[in-house]
Protein backbone atom coordinates (compact mmCIF):
# COMPACT_ATOMS: atom_id res chain seq x y z
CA UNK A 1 96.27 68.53 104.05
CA UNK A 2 99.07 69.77 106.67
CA UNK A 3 96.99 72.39 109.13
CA UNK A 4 98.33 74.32 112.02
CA UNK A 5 96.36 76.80 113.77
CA UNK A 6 97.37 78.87 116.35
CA UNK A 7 95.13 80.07 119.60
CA UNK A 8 95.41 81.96 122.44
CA UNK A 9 96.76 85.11 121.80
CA UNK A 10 95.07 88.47 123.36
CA UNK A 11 96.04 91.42 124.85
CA UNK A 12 97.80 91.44 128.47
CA UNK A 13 98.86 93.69 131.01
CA UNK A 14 103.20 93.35 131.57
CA UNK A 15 103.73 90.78 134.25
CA UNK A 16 100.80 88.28 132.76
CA UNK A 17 100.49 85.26 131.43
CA UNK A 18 99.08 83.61 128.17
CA UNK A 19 99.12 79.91 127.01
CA UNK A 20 99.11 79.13 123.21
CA UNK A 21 97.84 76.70 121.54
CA UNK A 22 99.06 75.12 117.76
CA UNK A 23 96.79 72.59 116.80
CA UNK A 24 97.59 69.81 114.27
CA UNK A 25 96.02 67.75 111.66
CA UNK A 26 96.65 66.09 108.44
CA UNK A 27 99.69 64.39 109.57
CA UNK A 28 101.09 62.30 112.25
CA UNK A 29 102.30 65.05 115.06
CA UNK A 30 104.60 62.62 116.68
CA UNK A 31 106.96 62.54 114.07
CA UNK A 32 107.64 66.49 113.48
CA UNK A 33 109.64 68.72 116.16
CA UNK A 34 107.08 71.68 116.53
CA UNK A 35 108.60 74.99 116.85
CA UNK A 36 106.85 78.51 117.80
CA UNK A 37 107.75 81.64 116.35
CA UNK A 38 107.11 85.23 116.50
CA UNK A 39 107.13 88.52 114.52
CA UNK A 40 106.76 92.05 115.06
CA UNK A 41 106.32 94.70 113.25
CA UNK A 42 109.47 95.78 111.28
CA UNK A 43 111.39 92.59 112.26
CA UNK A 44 112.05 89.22 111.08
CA UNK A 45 110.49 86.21 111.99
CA UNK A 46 112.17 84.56 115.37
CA UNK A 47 112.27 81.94 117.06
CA UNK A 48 111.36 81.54 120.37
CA UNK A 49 110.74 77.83 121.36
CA UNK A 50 110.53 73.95 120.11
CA UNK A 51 110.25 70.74 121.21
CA UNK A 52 111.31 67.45 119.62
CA UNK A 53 109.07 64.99 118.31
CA UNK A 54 108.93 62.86 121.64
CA UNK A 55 108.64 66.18 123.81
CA UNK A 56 111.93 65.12 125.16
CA UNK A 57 114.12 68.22 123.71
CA UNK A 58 113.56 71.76 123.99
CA UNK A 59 114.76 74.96 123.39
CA UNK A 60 114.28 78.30 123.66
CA UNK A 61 115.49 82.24 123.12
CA UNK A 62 117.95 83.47 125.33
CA UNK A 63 114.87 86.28 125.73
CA UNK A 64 112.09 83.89 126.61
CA UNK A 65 114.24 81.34 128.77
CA UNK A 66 112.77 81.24 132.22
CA UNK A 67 109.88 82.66 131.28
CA UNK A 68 108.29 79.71 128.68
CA UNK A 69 107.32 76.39 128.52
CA UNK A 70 106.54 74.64 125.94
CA UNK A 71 104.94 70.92 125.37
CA UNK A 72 103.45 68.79 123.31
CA UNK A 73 100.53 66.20 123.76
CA UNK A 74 100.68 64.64 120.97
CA UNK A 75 97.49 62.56 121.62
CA UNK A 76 95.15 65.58 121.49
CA UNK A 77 97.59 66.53 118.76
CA UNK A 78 98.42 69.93 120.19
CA UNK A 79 101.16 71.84 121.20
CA UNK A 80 101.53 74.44 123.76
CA UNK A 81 103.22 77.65 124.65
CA UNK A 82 103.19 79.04 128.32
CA UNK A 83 103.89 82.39 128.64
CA UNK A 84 104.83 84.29 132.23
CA UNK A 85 105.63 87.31 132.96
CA UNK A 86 104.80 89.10 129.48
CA UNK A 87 106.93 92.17 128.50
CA UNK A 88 105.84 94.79 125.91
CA UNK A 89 108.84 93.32 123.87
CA UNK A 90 107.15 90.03 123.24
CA UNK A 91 104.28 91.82 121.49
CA UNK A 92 104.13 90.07 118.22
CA UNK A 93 102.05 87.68 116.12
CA UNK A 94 103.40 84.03 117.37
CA UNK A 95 103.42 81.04 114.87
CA UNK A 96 103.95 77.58 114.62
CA UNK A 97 105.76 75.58 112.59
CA UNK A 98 106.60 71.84 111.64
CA UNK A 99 109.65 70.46 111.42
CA UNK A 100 111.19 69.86 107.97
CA UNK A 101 111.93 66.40 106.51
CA UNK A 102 113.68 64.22 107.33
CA UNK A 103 112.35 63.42 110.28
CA UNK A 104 114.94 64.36 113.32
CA UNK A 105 114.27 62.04 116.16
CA UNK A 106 115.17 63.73 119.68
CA UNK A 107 116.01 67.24 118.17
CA UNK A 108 114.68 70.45 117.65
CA UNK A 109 116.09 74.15 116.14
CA UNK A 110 114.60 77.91 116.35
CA UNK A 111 115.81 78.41 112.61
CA UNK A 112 112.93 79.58 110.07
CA UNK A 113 114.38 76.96 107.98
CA UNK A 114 114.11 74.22 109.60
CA UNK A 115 110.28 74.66 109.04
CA UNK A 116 107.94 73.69 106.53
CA UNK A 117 104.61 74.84 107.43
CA UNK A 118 103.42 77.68 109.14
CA UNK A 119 99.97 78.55 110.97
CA UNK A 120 98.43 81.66 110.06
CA UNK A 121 99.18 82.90 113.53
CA UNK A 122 98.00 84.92 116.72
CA UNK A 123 98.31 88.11 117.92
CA UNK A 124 99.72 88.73 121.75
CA UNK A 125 99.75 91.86 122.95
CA UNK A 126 101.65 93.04 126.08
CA UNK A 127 100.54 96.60 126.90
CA UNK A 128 99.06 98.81 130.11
């Protein structure tokens, strides 16, 4: 079955970095834009990043611009999340998601509903 499962998160000092990691199986990862997430407490699910099915298209929040990458290798069937210069205000528990059918060739969207299946997520913490 569709798995996605999230890695990387920890606690970090402001000013650090953190890479995620979203792991796939039980379906072909080339064909899904990937998108990562994030929630804290009291607020709504977000989204922060995704990249088209190719890697060729991403996008990001106006917050995390600058400051994330993310990318895809879709032959170790893993998707990433580089994080610099965390602030306390990215503290949250990051997910990620696959795209929803149909497939979208070349595109990607930070809306929760564009996404079908969720990881069960991991918890970054930005604190002194």
């Amino acid at each position: 079955q569709v798995q996605l499962v999230e890695s990387g998160g920890s606690l970090v000092q402001p000013g650090g970095s953190l890479r995620l990691s979203c792991a796939a199986s039980g379906f072909t990862l080339n064909y899904y834009a990937i998108g990562w997430f994030r929630q804290a407490p009291g607020k709504e699910r977000e989204g922060v990043s995704c990249i088209s099915n190719g890697g060729g298209v991403t996008d990001y929040a106006d917050s995390v611009r600058g400051r994330f990458t993310i990318s895809r290798d879709n032959a170790k069937k893993t998707v990433y999340l580089q994080m610099n210069n965390l602030k306390p205000e990215d503290t949250a528990v990051y997910y990620c998601g696959r795209s929803r059918p149909p497939v979208r060739v070349g595109a990607c969207g930070l809306n929760n509903y564009e996404y079908i299946d969720w990881g069960q997520g991991t918890q970054v913490t930005v604190s002194s």
